[in-house]
PDB file of N, CA and C in Angstrom:
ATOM      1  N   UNK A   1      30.609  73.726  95.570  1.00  0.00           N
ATOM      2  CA  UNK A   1      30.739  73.928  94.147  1.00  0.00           C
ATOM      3  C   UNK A   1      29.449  73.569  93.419  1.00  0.00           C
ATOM      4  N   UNK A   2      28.602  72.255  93.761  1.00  0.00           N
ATOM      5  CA  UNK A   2      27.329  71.869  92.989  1.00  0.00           C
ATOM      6  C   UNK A   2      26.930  73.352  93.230  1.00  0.00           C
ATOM      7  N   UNK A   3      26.681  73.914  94.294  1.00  0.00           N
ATOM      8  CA  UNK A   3      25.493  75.351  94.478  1.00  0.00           C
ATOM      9  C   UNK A   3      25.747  76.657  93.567  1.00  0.00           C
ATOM     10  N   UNK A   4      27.093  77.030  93.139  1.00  0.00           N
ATOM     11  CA  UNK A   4      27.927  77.584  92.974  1.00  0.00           C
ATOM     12  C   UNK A   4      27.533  76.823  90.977  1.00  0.00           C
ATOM     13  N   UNK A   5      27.234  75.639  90.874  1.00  0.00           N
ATOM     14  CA  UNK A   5      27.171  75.381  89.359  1.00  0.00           C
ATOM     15  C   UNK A   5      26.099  75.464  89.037  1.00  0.00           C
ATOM     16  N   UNK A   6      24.928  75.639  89.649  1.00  0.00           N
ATOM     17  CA  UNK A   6      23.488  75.526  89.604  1.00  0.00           C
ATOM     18  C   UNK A   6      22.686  77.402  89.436  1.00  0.00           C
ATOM     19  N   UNK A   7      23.687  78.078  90.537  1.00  0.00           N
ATOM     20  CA  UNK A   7      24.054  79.491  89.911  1.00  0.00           C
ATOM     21  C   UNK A   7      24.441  79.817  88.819  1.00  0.00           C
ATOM     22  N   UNK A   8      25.428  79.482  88.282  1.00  0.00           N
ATOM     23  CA  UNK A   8      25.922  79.476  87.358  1.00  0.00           C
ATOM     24  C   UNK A   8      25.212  79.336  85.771  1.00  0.00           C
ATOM     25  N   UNK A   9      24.486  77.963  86.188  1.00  0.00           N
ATOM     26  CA  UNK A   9      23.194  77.724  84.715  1.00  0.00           C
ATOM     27  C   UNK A   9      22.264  78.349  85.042  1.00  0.00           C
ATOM     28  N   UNK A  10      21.473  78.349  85.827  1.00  0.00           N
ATOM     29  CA  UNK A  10      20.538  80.129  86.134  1.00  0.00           C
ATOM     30  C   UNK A  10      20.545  81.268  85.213  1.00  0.00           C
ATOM     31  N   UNK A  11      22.316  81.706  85.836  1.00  0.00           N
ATOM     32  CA  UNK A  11      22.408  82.407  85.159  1.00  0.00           C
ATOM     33  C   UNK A  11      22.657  82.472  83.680  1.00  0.00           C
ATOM     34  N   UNK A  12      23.445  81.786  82.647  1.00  0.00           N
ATOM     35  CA  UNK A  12      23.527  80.904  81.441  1.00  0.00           C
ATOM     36  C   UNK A  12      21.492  80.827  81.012  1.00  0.00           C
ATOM     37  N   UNK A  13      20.720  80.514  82.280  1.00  0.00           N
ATOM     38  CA  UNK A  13      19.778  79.874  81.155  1.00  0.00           C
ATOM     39  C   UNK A  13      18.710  81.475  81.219  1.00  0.00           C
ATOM     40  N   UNK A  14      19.016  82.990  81.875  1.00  0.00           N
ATOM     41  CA  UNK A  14      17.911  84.265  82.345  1.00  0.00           C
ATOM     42  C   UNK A  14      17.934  84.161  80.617  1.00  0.00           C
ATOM     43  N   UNK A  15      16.592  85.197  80.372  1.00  0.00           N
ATOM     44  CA  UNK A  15      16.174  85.506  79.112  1.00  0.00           C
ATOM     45  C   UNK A  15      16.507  87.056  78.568  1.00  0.00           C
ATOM     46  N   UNK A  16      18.068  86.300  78.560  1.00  0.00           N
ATOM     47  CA  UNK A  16      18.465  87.777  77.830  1.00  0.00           C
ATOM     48  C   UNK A  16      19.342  87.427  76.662  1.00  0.00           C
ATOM     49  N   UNK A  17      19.823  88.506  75.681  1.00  0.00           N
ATOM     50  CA  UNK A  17      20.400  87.905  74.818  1.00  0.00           C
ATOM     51  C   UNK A  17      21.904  87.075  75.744  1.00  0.00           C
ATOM     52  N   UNK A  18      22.067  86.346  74.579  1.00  0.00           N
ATOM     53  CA  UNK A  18      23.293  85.214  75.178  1.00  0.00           C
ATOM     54  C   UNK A  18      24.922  85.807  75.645  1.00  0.00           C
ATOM     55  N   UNK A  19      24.904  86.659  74.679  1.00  0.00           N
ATOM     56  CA  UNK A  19      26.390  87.385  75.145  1.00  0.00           C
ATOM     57  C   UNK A  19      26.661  87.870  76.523  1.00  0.00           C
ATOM     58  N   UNK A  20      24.711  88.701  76.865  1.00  0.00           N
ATOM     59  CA  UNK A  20      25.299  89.133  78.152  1.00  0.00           C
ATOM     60  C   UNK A  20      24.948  88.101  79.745  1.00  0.00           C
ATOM     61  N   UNK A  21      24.183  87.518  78.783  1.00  0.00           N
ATOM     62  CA  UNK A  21      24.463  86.423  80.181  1.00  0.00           C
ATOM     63  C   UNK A  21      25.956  85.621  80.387  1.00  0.00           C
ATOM     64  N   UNK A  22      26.139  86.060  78.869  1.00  0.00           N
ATOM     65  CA  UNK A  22      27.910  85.332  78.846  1.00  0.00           C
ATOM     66  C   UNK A  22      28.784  86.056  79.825  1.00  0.00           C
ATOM     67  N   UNK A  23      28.790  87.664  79.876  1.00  0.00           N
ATOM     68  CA  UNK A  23      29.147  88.407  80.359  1.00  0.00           C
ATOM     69  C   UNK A  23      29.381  88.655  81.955  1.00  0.00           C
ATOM     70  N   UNK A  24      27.682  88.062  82.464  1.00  0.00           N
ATOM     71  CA  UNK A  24      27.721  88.195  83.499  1.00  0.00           C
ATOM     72  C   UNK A  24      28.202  87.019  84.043  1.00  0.00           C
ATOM     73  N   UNK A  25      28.234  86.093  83.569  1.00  0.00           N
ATOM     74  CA  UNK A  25      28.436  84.896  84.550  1.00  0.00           C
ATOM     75  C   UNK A  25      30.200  84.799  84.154  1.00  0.00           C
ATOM     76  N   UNK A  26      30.738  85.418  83.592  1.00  0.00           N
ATOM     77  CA  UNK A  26      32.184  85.923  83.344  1.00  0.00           C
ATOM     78  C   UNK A  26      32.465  86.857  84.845  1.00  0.00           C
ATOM     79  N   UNK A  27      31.612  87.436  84.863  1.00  0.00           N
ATOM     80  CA  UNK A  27      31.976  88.818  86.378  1.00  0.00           C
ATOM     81  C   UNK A  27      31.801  87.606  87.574  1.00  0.00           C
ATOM     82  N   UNK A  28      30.740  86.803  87.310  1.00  0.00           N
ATOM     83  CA  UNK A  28      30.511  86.242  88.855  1.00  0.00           C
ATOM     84  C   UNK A  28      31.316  85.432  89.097  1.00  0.00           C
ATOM     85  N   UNK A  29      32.078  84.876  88.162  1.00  0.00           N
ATOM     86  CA  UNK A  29      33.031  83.363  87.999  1.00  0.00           C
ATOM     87  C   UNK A  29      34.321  84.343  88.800  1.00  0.00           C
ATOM     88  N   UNK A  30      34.577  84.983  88.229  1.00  0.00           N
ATOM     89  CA  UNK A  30      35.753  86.086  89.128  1.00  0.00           C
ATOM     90  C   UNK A  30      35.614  86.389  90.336  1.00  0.00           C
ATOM     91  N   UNK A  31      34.384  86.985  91.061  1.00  0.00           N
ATOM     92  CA  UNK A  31      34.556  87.314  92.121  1.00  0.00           C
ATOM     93  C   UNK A  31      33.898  86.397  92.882  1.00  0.00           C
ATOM     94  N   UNK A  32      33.216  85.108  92.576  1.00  0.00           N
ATOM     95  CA  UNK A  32      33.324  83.870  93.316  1.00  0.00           C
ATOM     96  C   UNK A  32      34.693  83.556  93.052  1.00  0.00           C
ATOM     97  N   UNK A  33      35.478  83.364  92.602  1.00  0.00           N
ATOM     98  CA  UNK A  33      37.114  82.741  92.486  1.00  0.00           C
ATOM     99  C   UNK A  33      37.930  83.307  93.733  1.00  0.00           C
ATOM    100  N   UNK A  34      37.611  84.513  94.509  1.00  0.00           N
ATOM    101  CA  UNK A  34      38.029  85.404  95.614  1.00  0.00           C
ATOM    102  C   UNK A  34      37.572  84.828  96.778  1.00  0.00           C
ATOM    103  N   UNK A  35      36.124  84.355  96.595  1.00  0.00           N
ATOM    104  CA  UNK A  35      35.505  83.730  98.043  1.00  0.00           C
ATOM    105  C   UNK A  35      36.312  82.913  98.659  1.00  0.00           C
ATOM    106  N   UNK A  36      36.432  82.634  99.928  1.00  0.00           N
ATOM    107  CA  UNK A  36      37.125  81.507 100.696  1.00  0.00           C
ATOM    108  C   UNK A  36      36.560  80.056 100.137  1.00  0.00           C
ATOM    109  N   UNK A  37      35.155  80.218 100.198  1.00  0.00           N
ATOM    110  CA  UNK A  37      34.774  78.953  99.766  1.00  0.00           C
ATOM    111  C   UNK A  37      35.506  78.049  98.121  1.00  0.00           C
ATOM    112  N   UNK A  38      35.898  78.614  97.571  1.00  0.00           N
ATOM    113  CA  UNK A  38      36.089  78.410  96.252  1.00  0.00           C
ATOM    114  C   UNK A  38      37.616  78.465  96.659  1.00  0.00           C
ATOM    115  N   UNK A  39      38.630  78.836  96.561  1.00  0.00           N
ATOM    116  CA  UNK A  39      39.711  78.533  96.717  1.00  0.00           C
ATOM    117  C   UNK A  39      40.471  78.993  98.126  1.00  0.00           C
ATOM    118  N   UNK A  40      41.299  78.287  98.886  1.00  0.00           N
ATOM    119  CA  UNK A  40      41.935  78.351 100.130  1.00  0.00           C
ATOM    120  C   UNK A  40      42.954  77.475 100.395  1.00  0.00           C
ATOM    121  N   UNK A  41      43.836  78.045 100.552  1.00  0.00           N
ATOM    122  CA  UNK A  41      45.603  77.280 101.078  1.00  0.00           C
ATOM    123  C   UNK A  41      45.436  77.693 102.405  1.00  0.00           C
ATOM    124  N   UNK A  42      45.182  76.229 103.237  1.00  0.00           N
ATOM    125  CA  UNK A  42      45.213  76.460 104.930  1.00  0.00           C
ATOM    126  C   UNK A  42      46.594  75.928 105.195  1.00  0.00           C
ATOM    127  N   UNK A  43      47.163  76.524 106.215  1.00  0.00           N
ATOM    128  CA  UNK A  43      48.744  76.073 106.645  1.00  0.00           C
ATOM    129  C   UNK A  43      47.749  75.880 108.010  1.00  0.00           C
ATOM    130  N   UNK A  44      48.766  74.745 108.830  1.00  0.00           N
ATOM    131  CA  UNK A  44      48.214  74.436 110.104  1.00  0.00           C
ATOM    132  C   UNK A  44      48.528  75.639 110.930  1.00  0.00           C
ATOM    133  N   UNK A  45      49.110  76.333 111.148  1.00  0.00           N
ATOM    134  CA  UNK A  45      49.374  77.936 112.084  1.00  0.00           C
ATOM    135  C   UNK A  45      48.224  78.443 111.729  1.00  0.00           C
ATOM    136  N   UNK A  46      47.152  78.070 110.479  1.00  0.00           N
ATOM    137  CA  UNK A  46      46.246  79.022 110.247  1.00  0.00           C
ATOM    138  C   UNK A  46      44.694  78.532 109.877  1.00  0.00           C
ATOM    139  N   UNK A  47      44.839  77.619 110.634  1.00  0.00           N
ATOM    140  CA  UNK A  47      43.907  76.491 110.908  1.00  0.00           C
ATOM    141  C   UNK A  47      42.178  76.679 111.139  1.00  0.00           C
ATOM    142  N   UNK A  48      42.569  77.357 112.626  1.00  0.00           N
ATOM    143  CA  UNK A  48      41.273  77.743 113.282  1.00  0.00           C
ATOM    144  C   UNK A  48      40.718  79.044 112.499  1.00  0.00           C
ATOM    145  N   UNK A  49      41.561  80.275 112.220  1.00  0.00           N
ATOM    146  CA  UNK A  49      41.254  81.168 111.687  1.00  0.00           C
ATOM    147  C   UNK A  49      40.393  81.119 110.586  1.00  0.00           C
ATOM    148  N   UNK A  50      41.538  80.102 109.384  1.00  0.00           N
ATOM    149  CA  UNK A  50      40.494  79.882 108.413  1.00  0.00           C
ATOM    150  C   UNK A  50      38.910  79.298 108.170  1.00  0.00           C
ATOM    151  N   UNK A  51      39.030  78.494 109.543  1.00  0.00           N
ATOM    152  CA  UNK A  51      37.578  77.820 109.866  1.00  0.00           C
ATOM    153  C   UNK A  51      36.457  78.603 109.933  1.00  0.00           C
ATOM    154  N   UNK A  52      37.256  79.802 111.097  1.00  0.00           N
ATOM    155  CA  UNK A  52      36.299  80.630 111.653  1.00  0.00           C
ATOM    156  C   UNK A  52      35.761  81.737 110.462  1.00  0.00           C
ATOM    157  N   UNK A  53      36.579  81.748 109.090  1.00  0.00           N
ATOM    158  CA  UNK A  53      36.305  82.526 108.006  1.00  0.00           C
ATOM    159  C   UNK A  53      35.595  82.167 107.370  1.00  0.00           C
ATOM    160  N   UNK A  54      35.795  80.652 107.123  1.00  0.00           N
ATOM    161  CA  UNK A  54      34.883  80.452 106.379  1.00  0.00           C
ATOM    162  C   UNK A  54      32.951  80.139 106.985  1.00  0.00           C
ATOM    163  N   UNK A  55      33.380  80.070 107.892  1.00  0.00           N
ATOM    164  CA  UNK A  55      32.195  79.703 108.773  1.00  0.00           C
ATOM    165  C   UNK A  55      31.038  81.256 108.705  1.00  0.00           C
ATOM    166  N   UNK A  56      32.165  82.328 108.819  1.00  0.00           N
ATOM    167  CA  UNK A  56      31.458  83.920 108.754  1.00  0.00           C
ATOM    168  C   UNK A  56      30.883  83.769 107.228  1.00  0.00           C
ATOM    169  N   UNK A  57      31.659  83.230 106.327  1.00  0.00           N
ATOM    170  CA  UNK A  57      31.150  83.808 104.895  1.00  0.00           C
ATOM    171  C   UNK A  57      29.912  83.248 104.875  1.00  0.00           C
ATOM    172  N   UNK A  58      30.046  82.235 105.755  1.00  0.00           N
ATOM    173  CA  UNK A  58      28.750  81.597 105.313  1.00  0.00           C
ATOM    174  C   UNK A  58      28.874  79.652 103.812  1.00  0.00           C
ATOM    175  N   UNK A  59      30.198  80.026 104.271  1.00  0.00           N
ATOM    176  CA  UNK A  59      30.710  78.829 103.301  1.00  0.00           C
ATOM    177  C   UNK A  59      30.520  76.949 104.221  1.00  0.00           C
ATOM    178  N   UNK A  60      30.663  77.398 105.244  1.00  0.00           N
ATOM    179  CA  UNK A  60      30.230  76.057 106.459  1.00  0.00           C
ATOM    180  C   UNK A  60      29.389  76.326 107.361  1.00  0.00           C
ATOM    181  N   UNK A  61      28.833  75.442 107.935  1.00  0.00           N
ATOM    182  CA  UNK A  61      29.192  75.663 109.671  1.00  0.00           C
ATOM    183  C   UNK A  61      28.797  74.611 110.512  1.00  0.00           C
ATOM    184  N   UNK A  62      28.705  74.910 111.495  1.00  0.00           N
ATOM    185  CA  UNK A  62      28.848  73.948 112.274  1.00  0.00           C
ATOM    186  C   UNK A  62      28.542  72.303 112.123  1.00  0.00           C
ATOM    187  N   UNK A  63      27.752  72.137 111.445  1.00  0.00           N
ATOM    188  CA  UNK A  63      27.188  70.527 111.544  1.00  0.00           C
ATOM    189  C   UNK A  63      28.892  70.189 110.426  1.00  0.00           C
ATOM    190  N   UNK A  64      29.230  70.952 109.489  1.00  0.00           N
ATOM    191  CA  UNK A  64      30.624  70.479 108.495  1.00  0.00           C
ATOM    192  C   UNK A  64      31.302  69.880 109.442  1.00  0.00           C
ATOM    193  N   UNK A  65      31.441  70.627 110.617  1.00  0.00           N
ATOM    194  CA  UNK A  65      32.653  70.358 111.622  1.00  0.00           C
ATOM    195  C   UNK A  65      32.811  68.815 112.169  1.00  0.00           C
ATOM    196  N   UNK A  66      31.374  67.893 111.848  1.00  0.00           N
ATOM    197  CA  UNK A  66      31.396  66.626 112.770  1.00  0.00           C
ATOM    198  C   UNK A  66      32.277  65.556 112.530  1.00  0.00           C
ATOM    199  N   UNK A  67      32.738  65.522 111.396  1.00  0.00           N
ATOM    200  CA  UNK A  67      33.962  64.332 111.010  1.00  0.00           C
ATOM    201  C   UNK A  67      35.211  64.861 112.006  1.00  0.00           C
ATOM    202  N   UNK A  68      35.599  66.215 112.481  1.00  0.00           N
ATOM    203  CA  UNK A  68      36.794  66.647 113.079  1.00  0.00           C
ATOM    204  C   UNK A  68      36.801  66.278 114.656  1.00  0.00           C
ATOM    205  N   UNK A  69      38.241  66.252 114.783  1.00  0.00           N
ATOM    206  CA  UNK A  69      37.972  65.719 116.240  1.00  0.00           C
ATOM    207  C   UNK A  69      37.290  66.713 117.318  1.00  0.00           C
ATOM    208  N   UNK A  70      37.570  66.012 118.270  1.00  0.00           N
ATOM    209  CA  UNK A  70      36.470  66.544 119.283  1.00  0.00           C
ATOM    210  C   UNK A  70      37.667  67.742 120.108  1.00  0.00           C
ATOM    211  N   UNK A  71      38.813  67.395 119.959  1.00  0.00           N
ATOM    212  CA  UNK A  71      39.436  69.201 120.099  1.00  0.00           C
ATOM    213  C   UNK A  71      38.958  70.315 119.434  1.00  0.00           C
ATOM    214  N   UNK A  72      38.903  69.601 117.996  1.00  0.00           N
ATOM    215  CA  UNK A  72      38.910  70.544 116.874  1.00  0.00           C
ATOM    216  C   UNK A  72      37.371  71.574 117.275  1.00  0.00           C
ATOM    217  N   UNK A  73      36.609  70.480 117.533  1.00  0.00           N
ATOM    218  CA  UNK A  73      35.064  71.229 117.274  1.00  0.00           C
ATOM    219  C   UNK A  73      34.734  71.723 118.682  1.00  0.00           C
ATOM    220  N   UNK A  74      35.289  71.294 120.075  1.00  0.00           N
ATOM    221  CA  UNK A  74      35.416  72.157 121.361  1.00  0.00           C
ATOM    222  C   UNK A  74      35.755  73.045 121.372  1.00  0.00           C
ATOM    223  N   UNK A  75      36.959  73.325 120.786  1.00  0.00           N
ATOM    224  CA  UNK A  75      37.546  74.616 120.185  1.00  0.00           C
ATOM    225  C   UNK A  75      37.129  76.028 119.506  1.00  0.00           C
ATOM    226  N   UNK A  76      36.913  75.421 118.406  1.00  0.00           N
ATOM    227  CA  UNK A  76      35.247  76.339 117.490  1.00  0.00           C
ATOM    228  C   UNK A  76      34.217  76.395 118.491  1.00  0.00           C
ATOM    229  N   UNK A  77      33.570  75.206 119.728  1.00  0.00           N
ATOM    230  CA  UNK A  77      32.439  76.077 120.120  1.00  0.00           C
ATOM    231  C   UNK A  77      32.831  77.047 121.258  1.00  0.00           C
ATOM    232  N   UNK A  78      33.735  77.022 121.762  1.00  0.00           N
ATOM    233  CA  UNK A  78      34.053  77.959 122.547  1.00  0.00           C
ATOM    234  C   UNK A  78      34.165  79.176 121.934  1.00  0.00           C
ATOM    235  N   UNK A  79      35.078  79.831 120.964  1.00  0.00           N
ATOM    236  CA  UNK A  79      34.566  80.864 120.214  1.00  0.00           C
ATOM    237  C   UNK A  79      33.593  80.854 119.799  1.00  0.00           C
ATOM    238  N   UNK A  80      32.598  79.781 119.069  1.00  0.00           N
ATOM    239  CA  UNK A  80      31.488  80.154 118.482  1.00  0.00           C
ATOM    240  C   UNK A  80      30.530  81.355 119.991  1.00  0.00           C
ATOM    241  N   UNK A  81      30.537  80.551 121.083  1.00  0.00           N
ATOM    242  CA  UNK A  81      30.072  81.054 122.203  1.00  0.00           C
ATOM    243  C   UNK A  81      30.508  82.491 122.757  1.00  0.00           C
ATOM    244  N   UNK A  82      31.851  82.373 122.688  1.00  0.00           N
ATOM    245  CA  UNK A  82      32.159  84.276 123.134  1.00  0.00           C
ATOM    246  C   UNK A  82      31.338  85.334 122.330  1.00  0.00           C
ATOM    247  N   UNK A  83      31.190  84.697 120.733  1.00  0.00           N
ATOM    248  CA  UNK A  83      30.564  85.414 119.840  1.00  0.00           C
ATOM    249  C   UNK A  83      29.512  85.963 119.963  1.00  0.00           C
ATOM    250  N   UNK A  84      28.707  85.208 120.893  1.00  0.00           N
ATOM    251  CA  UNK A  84      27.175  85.509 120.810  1.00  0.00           C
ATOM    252  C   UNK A  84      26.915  86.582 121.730  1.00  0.00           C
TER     253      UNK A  84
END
């Protein structure tokens, strides 16, 4: 979210009139609101999946994983590995 607010005043501070920077950062607030990173209801049945989603968007990756146990992150590298 800090990265995501720092975008945000960027955009708020480009040198255009104010409305349409109002405008745009109205469009981006929306379709960041869609990203995984920004909002996600994980159920445990849907655990790994969501990991592995958010990991594609580009919202984590791997080093996030080190607080989780050591199933959790054996797990992920084994797919991470088929991947390659």
């Amino acid at each position: 979210m800090a990265k995501l607010n720092k975008e945000y005043t960027a955009l708020l501070s480009e040198n255009n009139n104010p409305s349409t920077n109002f405008w745009k950062l109205k469009k981006r607030i929306r379709q960041d609101a869609k990203s995984p990173g920004v909002a996600i209801d994980i159920r445990r049945s849907d655990f790994f999946v969501e990991i592995l989603s958010l990991m594609n968007a580009g919202v984590i990756n791997r080093e996030d994983l080190a607080d989780f146990s050591k199933e959790v992150t054996n797990w992920i590298d084994q797919i991470l590995e088929w991947n390659d």
